[in-house]
N, C-alpha and C. Protein backbone atom coordinates (compact mmCIF):
# COMPACT_ATOMS: atom_id res chain seq x y z
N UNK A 1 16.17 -14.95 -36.71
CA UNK A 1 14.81 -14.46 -36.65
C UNK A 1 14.83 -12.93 -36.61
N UNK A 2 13.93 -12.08 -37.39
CA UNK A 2 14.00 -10.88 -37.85
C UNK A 2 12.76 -10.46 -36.75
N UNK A 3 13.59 -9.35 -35.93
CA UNK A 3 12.58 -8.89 -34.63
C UNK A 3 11.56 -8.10 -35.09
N UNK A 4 10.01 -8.00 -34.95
CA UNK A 4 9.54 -6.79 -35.30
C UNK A 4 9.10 -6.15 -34.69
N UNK A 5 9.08 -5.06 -34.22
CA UNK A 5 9.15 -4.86 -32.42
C UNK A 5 7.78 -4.46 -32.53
N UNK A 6 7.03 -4.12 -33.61
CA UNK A 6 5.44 -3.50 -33.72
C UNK A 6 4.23 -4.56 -33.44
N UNK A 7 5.18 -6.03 -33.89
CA UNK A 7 4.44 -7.23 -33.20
C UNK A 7 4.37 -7.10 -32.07
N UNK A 8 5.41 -7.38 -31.58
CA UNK A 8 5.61 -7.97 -30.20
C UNK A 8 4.42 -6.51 -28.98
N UNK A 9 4.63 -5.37 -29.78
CA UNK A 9 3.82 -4.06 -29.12
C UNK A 9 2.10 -4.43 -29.15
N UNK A 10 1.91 -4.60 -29.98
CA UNK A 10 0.60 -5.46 -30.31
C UNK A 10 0.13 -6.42 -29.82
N UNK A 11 0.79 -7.46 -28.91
CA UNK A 11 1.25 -8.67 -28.69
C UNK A 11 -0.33 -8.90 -27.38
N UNK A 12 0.74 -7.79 -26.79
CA UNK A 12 -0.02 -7.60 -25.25
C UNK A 12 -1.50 -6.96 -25.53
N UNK A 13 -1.55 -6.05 -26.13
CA UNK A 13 -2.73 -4.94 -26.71
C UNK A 13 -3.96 -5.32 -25.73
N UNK A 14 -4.48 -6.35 -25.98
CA UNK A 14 -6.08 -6.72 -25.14
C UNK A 14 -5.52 -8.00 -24.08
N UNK A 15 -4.15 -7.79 -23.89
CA UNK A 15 -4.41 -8.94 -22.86
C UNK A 15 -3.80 -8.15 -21.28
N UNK A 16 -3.26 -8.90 -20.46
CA UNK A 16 -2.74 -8.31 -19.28
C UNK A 16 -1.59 -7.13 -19.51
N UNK A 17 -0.80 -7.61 -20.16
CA UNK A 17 0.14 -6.68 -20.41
C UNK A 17 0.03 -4.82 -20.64
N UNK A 18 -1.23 -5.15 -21.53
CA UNK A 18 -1.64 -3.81 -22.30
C UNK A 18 -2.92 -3.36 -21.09
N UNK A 19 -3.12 -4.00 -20.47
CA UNK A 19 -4.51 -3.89 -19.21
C UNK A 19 -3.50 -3.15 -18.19
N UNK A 20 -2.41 -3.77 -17.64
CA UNK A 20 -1.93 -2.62 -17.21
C UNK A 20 -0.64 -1.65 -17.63
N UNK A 21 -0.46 -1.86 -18.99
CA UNK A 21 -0.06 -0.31 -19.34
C UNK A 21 1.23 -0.93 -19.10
N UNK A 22 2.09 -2.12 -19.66
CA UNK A 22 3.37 -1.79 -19.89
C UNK A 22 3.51 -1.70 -21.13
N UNK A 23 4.87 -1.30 -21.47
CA UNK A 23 4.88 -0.94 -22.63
C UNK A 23 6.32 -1.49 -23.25
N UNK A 24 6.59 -1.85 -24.12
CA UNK A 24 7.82 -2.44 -24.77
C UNK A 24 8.81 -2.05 -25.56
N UNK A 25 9.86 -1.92 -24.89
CA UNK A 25 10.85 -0.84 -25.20
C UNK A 25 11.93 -1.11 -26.81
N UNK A 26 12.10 -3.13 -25.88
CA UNK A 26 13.19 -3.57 -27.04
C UNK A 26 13.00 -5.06 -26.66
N UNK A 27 12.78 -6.07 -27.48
CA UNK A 27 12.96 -7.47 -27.84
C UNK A 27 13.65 -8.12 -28.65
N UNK A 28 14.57 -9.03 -28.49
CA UNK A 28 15.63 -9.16 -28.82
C UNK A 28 16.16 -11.15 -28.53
N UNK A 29 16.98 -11.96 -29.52
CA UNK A 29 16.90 -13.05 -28.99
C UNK A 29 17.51 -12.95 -28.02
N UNK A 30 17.19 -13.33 -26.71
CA UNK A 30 17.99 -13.54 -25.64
C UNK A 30 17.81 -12.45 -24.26
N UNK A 31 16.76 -11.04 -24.98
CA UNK A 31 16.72 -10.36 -23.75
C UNK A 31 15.35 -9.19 -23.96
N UNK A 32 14.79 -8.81 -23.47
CA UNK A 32 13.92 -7.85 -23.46
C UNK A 32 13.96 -6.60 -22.77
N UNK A 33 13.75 -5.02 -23.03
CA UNK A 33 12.89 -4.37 -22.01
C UNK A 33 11.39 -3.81 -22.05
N UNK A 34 11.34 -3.47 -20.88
CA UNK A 34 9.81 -3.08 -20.86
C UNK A 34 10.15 -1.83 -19.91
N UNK A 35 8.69 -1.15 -19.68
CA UNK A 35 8.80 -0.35 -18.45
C UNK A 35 7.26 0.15 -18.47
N UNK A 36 6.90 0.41 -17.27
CA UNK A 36 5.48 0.46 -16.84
C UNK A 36 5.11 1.36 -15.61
N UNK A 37 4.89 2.70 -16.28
CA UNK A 37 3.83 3.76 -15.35
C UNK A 37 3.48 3.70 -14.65
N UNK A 38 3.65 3.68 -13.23
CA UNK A 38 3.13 3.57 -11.88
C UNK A 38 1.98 4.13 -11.52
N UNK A 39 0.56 4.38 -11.73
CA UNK A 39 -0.71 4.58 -11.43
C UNK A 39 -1.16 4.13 -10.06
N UNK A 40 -2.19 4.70 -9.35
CA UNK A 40 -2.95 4.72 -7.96
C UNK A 40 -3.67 2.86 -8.31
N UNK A 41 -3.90 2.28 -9.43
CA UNK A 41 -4.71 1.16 -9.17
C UNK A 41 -3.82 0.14 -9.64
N UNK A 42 -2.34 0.56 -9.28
CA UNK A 42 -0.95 -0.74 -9.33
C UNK A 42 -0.62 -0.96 -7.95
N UNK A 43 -0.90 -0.17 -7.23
CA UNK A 43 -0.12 -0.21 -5.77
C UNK A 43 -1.53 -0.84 -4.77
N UNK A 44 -0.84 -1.79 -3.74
CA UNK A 44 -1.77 -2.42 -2.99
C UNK A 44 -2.64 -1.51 -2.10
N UNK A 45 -3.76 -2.39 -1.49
CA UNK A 45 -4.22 -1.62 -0.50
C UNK A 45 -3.38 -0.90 0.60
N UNK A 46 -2.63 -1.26 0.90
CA UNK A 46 -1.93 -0.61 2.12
C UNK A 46 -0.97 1.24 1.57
N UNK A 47 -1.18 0.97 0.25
CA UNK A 47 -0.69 2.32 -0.39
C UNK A 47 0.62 1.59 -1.07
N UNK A 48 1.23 0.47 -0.81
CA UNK A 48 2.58 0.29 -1.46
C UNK A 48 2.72 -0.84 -2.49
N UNK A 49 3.63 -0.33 -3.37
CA UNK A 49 3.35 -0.86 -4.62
C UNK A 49 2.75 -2.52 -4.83
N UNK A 50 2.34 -2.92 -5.47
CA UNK A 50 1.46 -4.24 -5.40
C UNK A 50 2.82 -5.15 -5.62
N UNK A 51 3.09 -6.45 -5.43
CA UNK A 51 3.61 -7.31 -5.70
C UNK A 51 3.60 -7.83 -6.94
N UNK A 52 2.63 -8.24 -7.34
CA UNK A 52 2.07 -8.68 -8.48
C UNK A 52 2.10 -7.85 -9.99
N UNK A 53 2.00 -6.64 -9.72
CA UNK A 53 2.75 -5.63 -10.73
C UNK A 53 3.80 -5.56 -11.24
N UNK A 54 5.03 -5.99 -9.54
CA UNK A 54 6.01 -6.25 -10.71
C UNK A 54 6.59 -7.25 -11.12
N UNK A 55 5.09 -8.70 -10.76
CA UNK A 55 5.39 -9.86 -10.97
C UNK A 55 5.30 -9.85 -12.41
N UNK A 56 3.95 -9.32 -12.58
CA UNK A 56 3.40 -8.55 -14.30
C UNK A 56 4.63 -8.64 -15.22
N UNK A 57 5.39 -7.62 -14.25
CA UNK A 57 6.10 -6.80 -15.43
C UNK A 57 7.58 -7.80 -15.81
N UNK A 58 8.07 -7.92 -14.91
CA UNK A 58 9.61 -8.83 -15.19
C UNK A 58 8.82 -10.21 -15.90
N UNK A 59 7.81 -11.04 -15.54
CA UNK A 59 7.18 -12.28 -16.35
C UNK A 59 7.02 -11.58 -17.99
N UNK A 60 6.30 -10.37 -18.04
CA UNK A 60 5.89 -10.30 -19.34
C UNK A 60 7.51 -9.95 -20.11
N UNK A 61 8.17 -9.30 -19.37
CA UNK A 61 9.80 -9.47 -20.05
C UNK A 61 10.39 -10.47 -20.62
N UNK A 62 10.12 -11.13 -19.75
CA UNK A 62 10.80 -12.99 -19.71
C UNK A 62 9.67 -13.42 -20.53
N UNK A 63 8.53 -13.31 -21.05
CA UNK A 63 8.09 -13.93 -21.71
C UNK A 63 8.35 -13.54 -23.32
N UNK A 64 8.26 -12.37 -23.48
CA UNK A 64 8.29 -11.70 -24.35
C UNK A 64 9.72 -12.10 -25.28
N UNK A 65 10.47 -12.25 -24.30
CA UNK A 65 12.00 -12.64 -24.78
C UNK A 65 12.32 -13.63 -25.16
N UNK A 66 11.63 -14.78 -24.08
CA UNK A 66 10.95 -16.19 -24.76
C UNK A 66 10.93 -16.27 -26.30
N UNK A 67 9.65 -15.48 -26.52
CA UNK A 67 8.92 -15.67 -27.71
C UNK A 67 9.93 -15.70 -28.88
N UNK A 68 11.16 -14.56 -28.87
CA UNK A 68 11.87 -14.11 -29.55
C UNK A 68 12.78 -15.25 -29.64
N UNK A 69 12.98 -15.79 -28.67
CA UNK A 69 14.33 -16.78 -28.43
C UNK A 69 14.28 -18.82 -28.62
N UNK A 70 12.80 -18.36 -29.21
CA UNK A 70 11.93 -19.92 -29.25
C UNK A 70 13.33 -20.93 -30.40
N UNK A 71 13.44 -22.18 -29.92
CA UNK A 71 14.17 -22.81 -30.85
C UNK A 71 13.44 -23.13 -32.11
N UNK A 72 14.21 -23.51 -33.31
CA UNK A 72 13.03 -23.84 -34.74
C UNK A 72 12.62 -25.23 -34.35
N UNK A 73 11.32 -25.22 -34.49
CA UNK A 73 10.36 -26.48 -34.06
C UNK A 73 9.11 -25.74 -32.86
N UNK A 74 9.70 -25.33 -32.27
CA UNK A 74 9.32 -24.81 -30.85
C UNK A 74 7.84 -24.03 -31.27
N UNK A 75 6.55 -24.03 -30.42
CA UNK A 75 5.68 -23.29 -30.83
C UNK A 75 5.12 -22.24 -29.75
N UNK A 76 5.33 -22.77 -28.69
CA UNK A 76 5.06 -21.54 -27.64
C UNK A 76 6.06 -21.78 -26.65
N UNK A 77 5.52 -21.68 -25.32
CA UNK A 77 6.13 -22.07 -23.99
C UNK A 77 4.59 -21.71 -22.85
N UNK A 78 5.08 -22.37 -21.54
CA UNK A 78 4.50 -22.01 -20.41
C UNK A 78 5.94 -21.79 -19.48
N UNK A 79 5.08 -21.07 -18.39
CA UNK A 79 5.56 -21.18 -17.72
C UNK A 79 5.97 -22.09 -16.20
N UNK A 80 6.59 -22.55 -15.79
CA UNK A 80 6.78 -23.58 -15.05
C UNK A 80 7.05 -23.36 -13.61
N UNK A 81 7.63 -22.09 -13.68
CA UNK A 81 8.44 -21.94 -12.33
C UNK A 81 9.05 -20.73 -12.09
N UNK A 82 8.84 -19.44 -11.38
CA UNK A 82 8.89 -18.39 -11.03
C UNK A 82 9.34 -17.92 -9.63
N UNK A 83 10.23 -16.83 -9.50
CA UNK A 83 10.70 -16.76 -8.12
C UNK A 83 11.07 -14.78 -8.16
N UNK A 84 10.59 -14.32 -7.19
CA UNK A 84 10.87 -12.42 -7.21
C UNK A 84 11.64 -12.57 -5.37
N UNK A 85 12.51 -12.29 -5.35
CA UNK A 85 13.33 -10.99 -4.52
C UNK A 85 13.04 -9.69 -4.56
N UNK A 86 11.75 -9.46 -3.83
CA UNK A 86 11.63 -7.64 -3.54
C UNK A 86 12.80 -7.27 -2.67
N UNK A 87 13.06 -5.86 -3.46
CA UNK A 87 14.45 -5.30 -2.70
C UNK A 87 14.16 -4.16 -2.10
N UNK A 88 12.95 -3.32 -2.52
CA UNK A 88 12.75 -2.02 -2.20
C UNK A 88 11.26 -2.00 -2.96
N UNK A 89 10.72 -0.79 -3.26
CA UNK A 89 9.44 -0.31 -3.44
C UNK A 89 9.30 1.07 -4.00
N UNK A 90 8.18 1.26 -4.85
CA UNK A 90 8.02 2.66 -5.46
C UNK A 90 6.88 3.14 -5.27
N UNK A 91 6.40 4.13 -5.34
CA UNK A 91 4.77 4.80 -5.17
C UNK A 91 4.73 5.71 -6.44
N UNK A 92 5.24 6.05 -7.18
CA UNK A 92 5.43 6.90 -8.65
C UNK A 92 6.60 6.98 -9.20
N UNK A 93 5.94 7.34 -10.65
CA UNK A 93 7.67 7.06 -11.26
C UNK A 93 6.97 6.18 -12.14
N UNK A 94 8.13 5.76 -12.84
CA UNK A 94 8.10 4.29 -13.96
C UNK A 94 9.02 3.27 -13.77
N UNK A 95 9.01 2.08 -13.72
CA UNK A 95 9.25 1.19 -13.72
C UNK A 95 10.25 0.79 -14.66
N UNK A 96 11.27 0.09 -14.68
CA UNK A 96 11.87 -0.02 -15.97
C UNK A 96 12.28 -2.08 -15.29
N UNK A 97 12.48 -3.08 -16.69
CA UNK A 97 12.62 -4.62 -16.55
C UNK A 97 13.33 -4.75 -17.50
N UNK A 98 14.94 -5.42 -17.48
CA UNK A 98 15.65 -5.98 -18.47
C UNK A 98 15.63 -7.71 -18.29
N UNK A 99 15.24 -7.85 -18.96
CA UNK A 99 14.92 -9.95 -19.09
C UNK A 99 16.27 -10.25 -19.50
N UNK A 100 16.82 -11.37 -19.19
CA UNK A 100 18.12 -11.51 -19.96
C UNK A 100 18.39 -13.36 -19.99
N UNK A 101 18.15 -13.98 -21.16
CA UNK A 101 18.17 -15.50 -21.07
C UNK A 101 19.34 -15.67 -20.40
N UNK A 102 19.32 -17.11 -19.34
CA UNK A 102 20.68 -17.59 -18.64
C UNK A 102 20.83 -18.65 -19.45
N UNK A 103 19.65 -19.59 -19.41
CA UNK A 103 19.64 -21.34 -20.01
C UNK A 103 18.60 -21.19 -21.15
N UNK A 104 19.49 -21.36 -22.90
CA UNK A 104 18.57 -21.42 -23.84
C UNK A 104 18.65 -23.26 -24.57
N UNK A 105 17.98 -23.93 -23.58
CA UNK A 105 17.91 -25.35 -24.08
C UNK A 105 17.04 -25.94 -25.08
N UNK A 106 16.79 -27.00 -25.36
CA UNK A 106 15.53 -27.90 -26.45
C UNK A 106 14.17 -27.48 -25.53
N UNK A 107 14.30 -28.31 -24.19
CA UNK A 107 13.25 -27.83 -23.40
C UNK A 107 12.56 -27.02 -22.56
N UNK A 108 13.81 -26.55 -22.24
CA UNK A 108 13.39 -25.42 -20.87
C UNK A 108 14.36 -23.95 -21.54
N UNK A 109 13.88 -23.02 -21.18
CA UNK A 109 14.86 -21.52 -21.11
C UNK A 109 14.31 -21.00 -19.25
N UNK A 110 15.19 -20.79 -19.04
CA UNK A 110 15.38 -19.80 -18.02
C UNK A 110 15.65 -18.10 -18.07
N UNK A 111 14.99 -17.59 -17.40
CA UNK A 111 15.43 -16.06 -17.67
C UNK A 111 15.67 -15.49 -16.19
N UNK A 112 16.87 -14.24 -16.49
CA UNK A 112 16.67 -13.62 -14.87
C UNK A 112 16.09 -12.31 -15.60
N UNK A 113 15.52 -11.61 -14.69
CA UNK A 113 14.66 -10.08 -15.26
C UNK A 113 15.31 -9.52 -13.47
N UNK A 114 15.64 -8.04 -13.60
CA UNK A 114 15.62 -7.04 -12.80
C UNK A 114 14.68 -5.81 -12.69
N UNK A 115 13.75 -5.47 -12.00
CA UNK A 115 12.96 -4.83 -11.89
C UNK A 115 13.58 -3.44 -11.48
N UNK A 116 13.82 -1.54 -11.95
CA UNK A 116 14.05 -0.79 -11.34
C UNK A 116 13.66 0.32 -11.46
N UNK A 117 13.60 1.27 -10.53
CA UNK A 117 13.26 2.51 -10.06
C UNK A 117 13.99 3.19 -11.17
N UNK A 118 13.49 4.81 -11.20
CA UNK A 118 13.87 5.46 -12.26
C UNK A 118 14.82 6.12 -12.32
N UNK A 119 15.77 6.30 -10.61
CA UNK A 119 17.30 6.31 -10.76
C UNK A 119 17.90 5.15 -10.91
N UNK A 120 17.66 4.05 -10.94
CA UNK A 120 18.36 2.52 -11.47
C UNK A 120 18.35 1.59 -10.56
N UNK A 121 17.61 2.04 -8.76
CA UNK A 121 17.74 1.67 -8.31
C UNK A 121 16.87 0.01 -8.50
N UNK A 122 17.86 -1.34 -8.14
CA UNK A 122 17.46 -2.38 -8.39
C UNK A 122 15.55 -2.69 -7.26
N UNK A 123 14.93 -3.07 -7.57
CA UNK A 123 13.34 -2.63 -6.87
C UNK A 123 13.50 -4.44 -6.50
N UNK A 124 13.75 -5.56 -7.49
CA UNK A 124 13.08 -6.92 -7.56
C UNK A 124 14.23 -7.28 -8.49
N UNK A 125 14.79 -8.78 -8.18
CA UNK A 125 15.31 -9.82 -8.86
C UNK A 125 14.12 -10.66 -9.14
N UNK A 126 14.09 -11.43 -10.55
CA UNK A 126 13.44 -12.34 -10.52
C UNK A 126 13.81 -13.58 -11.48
N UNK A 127 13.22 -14.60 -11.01
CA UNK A 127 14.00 -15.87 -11.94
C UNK A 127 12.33 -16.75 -12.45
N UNK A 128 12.54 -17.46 -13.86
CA UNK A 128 11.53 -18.07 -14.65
C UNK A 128 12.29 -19.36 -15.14
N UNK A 129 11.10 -20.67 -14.95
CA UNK A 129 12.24 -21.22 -16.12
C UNK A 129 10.50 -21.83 -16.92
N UNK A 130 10.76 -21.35 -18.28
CA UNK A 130 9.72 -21.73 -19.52
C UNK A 130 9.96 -23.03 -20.24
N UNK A 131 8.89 -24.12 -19.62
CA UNK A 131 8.82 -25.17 -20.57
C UNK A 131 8.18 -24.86 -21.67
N UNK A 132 9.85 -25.44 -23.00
CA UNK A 132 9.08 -24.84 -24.54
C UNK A 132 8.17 -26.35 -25.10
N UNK A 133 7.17 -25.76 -25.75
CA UNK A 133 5.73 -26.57 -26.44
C UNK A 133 6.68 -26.28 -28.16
N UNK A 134 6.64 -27.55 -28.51
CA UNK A 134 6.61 -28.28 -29.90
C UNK A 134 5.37 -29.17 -30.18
């Protein structure tokens, strides 16, 4: 499958992805990155970064990589099952997520994604496993 990375940039455009401003670096069968601008209306009330932001961001990795990594027959996926290890936290800066398939089966793919700070520091582990739709 011939990647086109201007799709996949487009992909998100009017949906969550592009709502909050990640952006897509490289898609690829088997792995993705992204990385996403840390703004005042990502981080929770308490002032520290939201959870869910960088649930956002490592899912839309893992999904994105999905897409790329679909078997022939295969027409989408959901998702089934999701798990984040926060390790640390950011308040500015950018974000950076490498997706990387573990299990590319008929039915299920699994992905792990690492979430990190903009010296490399690891922020979030996270694990997916995508039931694929034929």
């Amino acid at each position: 499958m011939t990647i086109d990375l201007d799709v996949f940039k487009e992909l998100g455009r009017d949906r969550l992805p592009g709502f909050l401003g990640i952006e897509v670096d490289e898609v690829a069968s088997g792995q993705a990155r992204m990385r996403l601008m840390l703004r005042p209306e990502l981080l929770a009330p308490n002032g520290y970064l939201h959870a869910a932001t960088v649930v956002a961001l490592a899912d839309s990795a893992c999904g994105y990589g999905c897409i790329a990594s679909l078997p022939e027959g295969a027409t989408g996926f959901t998702t089934i099952e999701l798990k984040t290890n926060f390790l640390g936290t950011a308040l500015e800066g950018t974000l950076s997520c490498e997706s990387t398939l573990v299990h590319g089966g008929r039915t299920t793919q699994v992905w792990d994604a690492a979430v990190m700070n903009e010296a490399g520091k690891k922020l979030a582990l996270f694990r997916c496993t995508q039931l694929l739709l034929y």
